[in-house]
PDB file of N, CA and C in Angstrom:
ATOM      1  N   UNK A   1     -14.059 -69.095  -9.013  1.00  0.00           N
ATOM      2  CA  UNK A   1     -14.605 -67.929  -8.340  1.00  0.00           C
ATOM      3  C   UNK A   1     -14.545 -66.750  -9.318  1.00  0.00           C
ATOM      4  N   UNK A   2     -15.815 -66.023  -9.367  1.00  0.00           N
ATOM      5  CA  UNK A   2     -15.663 -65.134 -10.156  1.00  0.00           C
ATOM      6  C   UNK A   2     -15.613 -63.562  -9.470  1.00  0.00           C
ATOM      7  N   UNK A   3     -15.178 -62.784 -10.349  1.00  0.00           N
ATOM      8  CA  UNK A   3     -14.819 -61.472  -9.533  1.00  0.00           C
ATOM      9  C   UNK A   3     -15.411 -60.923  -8.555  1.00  0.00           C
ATOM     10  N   UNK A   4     -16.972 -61.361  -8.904  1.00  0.00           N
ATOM     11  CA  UNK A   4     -18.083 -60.833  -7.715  1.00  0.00           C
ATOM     12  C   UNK A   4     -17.454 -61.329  -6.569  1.00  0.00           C
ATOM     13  N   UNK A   5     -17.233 -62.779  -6.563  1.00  0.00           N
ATOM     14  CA  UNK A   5     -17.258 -63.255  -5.581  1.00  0.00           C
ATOM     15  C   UNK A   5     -15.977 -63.421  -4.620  1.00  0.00           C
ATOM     16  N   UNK A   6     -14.903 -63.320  -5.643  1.00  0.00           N
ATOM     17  CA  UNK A   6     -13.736 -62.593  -4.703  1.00  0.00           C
ATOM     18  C   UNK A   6     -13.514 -61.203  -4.258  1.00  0.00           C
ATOM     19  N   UNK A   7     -14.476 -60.310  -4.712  1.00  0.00           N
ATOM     20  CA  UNK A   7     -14.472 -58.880  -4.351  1.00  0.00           C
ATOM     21  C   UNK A   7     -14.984 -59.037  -2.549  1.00  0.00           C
ATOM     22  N   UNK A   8     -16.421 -59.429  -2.581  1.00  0.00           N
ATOM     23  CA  UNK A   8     -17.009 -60.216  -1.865  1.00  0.00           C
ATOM     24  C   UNK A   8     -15.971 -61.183  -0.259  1.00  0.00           C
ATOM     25  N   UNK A   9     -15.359 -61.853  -1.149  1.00  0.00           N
ATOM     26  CA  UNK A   9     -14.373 -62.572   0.239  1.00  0.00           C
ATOM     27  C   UNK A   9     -13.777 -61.475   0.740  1.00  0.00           C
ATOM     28  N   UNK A  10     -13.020 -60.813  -0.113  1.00  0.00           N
ATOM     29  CA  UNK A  10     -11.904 -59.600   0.392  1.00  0.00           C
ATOM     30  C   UNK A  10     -12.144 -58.848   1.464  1.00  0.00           C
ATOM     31  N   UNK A  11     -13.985 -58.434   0.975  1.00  0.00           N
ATOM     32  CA  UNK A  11     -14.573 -57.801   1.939  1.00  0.00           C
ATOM     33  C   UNK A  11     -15.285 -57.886   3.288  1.00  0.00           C
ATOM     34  N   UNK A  12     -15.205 -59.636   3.236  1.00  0.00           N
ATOM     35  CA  UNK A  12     -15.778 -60.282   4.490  1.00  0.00           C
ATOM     36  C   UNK A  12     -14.475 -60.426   5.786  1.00  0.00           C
ATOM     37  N   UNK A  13     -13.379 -60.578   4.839  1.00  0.00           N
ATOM     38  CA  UNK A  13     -11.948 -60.505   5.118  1.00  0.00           C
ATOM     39  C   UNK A  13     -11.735 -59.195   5.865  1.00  0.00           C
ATOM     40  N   UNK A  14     -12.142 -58.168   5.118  1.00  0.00           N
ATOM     41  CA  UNK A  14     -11.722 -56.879   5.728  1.00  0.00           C
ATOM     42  C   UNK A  14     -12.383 -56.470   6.880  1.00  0.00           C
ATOM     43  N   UNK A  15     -14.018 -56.704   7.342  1.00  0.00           N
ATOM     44  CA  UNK A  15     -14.924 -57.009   8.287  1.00  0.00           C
ATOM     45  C   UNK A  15     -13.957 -57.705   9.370  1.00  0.00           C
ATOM     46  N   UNK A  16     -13.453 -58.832   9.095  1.00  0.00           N
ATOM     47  CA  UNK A  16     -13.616 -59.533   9.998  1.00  0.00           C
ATOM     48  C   UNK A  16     -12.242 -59.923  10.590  1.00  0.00           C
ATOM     49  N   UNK A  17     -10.935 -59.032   9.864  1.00  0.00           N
ATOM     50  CA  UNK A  17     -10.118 -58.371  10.208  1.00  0.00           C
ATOM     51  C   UNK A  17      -9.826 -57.317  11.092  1.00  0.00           C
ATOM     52  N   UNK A  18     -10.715 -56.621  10.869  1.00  0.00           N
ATOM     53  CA  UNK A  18     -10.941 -55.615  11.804  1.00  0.00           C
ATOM     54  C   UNK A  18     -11.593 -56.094  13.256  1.00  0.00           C
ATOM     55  N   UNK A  19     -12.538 -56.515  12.931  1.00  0.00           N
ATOM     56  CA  UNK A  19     -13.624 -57.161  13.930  1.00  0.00           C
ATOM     57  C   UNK A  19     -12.497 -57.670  14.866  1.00  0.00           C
ATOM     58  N   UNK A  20     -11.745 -58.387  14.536  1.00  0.00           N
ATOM     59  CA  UNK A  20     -11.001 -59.312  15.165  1.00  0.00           C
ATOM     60  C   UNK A  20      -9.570 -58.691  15.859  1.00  0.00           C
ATOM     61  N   UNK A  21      -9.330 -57.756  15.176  1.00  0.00           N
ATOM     62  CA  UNK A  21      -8.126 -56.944  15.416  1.00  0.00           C
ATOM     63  C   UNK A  21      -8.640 -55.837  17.073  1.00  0.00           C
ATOM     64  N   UNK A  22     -10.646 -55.089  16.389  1.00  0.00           N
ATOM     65  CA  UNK A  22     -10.724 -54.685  17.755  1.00  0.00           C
ATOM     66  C   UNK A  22     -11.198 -55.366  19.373  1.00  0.00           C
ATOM     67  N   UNK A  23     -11.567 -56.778  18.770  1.00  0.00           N
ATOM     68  CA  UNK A  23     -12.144 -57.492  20.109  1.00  0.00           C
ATOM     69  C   UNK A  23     -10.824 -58.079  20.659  1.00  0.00           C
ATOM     70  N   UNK A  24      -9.256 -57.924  19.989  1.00  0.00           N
ATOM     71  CA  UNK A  24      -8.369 -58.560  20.253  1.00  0.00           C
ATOM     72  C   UNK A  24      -7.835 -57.638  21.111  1.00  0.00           C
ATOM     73  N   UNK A  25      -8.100 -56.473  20.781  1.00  0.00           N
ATOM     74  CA  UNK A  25      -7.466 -54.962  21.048  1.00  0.00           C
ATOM     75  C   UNK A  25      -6.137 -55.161  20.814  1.00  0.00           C
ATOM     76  N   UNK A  26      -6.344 -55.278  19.768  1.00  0.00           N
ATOM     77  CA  UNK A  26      -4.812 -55.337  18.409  1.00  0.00           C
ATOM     78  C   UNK A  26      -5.078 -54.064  17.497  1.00  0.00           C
ATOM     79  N   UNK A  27      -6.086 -53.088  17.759  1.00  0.00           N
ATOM     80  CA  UNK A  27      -6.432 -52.179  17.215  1.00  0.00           C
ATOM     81  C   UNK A  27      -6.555 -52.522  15.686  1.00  0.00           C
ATOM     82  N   UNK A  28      -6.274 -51.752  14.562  1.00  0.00           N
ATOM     83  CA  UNK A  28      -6.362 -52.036  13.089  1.00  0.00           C
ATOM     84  C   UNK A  28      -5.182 -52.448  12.554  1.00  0.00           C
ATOM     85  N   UNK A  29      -5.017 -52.663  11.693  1.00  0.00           N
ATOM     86  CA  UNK A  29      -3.862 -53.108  10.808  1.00  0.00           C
ATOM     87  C   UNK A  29      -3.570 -52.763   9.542  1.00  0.00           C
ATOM     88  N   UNK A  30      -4.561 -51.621   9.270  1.00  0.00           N
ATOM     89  CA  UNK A  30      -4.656 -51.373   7.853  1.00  0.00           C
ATOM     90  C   UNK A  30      -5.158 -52.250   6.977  1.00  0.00           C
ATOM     91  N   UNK A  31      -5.870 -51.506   6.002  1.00  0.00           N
ATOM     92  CA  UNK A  31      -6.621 -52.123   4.970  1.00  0.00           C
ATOM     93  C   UNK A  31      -6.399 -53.385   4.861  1.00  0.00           C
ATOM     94  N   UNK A  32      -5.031 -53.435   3.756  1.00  0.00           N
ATOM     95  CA  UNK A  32      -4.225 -54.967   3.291  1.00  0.00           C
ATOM     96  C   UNK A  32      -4.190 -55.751   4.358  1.00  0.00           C
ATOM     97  N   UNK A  33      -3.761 -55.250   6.368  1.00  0.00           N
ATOM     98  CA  UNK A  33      -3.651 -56.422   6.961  1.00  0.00           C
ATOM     99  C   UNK A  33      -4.574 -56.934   7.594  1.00  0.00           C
ATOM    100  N   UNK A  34      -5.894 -56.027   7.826  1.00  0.00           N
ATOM    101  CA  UNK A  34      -7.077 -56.816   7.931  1.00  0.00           C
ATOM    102  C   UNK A  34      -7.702 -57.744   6.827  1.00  0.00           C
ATOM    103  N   UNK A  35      -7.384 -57.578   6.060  1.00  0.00           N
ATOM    104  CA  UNK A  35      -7.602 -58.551   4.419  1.00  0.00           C
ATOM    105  C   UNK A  35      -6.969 -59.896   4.730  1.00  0.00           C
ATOM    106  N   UNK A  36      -5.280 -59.787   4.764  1.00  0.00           N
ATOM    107  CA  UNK A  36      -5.204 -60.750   5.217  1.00  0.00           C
ATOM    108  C   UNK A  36      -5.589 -61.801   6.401  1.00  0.00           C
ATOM    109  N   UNK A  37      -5.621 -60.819   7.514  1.00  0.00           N
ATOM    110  CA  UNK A  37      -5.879 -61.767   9.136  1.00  0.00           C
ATOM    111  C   UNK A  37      -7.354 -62.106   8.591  1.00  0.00           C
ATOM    112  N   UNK A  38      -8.021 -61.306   7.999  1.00  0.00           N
ATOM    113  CA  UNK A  38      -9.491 -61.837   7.648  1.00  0.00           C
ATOM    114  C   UNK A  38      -9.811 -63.356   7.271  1.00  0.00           C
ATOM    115  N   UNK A  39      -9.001 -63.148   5.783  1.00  0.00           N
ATOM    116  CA  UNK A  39      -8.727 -64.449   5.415  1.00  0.00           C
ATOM    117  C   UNK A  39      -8.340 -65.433   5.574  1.00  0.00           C
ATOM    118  N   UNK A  40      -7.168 -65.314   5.844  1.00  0.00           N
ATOM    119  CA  UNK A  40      -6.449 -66.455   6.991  1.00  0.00           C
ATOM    120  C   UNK A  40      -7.706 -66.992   8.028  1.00  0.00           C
ATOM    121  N   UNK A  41      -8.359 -65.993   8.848  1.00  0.00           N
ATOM    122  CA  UNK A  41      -9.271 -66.318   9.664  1.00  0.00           C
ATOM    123  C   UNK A  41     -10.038 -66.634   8.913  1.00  0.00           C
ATOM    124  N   UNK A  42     -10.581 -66.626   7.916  1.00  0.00           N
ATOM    125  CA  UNK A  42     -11.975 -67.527   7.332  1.00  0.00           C
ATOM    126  C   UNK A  42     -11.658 -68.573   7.234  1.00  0.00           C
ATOM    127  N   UNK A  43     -10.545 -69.049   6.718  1.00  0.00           N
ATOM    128  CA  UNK A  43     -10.107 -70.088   6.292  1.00  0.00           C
ATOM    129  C   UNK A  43     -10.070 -71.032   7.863  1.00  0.00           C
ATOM    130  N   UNK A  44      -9.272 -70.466   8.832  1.00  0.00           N
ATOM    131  CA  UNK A  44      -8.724 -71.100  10.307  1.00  0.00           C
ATOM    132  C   UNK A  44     -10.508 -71.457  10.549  1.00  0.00           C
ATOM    133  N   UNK A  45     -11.407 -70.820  10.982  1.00  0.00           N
ATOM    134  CA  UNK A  45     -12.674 -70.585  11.034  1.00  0.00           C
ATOM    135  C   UNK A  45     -13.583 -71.580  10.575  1.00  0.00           C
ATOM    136  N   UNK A  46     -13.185 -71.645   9.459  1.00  0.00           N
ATOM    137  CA  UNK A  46     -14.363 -72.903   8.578  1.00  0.00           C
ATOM    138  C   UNK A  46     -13.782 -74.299   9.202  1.00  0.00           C
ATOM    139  N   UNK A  47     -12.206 -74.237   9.438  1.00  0.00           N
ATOM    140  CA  UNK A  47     -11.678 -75.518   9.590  1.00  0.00           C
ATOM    141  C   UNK A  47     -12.282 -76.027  11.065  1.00  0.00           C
ATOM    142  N   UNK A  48     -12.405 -74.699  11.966  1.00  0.00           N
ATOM    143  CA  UNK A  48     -12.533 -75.234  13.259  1.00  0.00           C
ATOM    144  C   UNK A  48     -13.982 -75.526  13.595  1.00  0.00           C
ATOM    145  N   UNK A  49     -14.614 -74.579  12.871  1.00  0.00           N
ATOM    146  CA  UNK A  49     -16.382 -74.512  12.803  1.00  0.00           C
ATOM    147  C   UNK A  49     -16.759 -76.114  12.096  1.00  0.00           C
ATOM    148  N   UNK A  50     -15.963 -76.794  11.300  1.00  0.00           N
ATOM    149  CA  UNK A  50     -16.213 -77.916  10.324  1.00  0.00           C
ATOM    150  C   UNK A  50     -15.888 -78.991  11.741  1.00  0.00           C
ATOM    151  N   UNK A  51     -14.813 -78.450  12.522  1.00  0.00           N
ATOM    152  CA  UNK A  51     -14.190 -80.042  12.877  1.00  0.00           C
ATOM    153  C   UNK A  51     -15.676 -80.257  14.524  1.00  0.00           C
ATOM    154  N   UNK A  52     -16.082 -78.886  14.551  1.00  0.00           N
ATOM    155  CA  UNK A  52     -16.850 -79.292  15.766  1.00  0.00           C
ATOM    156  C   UNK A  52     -18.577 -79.215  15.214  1.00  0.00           C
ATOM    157  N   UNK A  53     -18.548 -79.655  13.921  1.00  0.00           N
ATOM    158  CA  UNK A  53     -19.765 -79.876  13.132  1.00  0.00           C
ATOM    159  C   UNK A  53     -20.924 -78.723  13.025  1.00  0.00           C
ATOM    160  N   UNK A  54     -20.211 -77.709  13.091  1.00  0.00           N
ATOM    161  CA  UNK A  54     -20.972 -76.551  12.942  1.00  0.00           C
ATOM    162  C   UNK A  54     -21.138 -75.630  11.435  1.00  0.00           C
ATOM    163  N   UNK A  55     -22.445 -75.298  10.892  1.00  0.00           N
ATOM    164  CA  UNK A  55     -22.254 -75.019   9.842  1.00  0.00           C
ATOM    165  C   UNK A  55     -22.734 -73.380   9.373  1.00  0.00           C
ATOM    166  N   UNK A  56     -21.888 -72.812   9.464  1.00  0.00           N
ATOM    167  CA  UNK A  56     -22.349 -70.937   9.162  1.00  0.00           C
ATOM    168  C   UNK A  56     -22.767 -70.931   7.782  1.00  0.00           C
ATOM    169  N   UNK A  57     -24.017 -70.438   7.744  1.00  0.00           N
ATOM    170  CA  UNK A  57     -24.283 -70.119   6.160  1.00  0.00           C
ATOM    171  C   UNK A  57     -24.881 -68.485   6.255  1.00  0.00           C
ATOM    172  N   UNK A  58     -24.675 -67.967   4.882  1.00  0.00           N
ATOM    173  CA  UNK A  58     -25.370 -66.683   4.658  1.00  0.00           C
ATOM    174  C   UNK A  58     -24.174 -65.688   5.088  1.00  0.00           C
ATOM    175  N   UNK A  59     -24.388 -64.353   4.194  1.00  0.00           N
ATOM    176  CA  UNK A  59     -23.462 -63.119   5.090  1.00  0.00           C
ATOM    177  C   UNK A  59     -22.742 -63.281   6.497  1.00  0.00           C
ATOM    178  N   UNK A  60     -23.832 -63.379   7.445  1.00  0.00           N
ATOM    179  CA  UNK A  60     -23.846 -63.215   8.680  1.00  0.00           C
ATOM    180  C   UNK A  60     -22.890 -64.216   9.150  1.00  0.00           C
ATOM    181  N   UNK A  61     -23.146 -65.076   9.008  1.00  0.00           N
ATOM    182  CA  UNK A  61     -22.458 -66.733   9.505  1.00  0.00           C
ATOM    183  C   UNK A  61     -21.103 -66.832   8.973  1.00  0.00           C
ATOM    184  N   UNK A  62     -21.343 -66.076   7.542  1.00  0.00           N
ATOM    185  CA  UNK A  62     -19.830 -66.406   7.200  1.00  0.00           C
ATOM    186  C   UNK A  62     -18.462 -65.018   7.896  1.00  0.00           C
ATOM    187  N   UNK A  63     -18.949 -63.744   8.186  1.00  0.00           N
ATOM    188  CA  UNK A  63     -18.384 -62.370   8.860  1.00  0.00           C
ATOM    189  C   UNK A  63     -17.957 -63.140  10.610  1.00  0.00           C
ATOM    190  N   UNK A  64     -19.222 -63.923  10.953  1.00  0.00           N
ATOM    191  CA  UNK A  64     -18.598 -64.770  12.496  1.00  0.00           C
ATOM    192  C   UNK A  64     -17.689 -65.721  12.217  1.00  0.00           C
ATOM    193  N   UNK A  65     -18.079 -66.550  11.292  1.00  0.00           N
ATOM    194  CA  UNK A  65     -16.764 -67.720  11.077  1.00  0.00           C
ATOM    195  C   UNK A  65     -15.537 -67.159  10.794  1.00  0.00           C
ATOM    196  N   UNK A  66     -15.287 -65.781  10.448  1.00  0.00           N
ATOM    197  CA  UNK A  66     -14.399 -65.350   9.834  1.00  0.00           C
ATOM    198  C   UNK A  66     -13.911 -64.755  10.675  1.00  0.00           C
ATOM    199  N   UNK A  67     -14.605 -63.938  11.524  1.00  0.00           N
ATOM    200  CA  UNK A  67     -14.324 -63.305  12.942  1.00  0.00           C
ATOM    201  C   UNK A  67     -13.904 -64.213  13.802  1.00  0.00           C
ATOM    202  N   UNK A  68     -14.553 -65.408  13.945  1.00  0.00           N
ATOM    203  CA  UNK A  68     -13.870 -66.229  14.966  1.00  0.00           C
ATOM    204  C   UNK A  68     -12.429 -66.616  14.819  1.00  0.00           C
ATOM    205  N   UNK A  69     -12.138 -67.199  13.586  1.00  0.00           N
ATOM    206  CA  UNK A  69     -11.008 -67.323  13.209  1.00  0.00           C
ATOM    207  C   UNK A  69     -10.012 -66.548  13.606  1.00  0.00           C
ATOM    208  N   UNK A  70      -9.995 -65.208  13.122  1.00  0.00           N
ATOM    209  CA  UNK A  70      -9.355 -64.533  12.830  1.00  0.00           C
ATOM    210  C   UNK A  70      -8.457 -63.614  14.299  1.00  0.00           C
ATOM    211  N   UNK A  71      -9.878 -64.209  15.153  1.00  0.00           N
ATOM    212  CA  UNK A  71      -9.402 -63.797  16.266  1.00  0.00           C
ATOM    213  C   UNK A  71      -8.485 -64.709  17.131  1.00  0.00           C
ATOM    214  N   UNK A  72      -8.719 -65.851  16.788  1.00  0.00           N
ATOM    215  CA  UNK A  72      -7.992 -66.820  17.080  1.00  0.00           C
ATOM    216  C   UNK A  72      -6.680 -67.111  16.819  1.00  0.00           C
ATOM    217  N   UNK A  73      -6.645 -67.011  15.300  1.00  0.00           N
ATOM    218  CA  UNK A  73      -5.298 -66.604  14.626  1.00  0.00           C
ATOM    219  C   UNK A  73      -4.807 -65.036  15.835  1.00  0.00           C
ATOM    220  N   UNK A  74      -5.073 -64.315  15.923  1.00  0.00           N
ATOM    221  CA  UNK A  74      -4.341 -63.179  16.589  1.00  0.00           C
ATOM    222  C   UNK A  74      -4.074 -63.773  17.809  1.00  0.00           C
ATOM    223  N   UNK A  75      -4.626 -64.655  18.760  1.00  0.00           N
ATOM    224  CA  UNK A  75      -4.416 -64.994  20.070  1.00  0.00           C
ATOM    225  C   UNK A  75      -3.442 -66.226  20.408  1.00  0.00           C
ATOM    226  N   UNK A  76      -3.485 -66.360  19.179  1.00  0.00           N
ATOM    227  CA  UNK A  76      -2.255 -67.767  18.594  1.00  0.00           C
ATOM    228  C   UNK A  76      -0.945 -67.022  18.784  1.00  0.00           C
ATOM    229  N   UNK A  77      -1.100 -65.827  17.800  1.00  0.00           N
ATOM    230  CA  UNK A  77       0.365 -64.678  17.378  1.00  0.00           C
ATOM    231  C   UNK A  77       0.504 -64.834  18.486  1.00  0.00           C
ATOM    232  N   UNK A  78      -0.407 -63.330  19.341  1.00  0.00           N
ATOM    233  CA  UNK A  78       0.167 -63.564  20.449  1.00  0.00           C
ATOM    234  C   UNK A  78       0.534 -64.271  21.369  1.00  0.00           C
ATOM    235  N   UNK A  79       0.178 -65.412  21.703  1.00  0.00           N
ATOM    236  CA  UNK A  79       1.361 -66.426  22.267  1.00  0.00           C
ATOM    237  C   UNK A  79       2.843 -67.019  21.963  1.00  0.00           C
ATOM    238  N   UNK A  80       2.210 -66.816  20.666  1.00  0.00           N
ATOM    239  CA  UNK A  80       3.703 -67.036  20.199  1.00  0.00           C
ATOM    240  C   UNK A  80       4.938 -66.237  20.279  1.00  0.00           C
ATOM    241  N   UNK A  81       4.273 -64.981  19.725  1.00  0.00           N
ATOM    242  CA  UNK A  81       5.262 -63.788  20.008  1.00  0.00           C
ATOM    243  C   UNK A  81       5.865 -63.749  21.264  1.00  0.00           C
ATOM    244  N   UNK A  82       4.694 -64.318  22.455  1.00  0.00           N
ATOM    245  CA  UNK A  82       5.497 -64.007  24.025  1.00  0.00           C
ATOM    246  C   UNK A  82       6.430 -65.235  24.317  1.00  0.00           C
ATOM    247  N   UNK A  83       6.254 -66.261  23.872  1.00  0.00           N
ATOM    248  CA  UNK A  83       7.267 -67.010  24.089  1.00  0.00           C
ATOM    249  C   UNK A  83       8.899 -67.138  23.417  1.00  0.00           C
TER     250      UNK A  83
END
């Protein structure tokens, strides 16, 4: 991966960190921790989008896969946290 293109993830990360933080109403997390939940969620995202044969391509597809994730990952936390 070249710099473009990790500048690029960081920033789909940070999208979709947020995204995910406000549909969670987890509000923000700051820069760095929407980066991370982003990522994490792209990653959670592709795995779950892959296992039910679904395939996001382009900007768009990849900010939802990433959003989905990510929101998921937060709804995970929170269960966990309450137990």
């Amino acid at each position: 991966m070249d710099i473009t293109g990790l500048i690029i993830f960081l920033a789909i990360g940070a999208v979709a960190g947020w995204l995910a933080g406000s549909l969670m109403k987890g509000g923000g997390f700051g820069l760095l921790g929407n980066i991370v939940i982003g990522v994490i969620g792209a990653v959670l995202g592709g795995f779950v989008f892959g296992l039910l044969g679904i395939s996001a391509g382009g900007l768009i597809g990849s900010i939802v896969t990433a959003t989905t994730g990510a929101a998921l990952l937060l709804f995970i936390v929170g269960i966990v946290k309450k137990a």
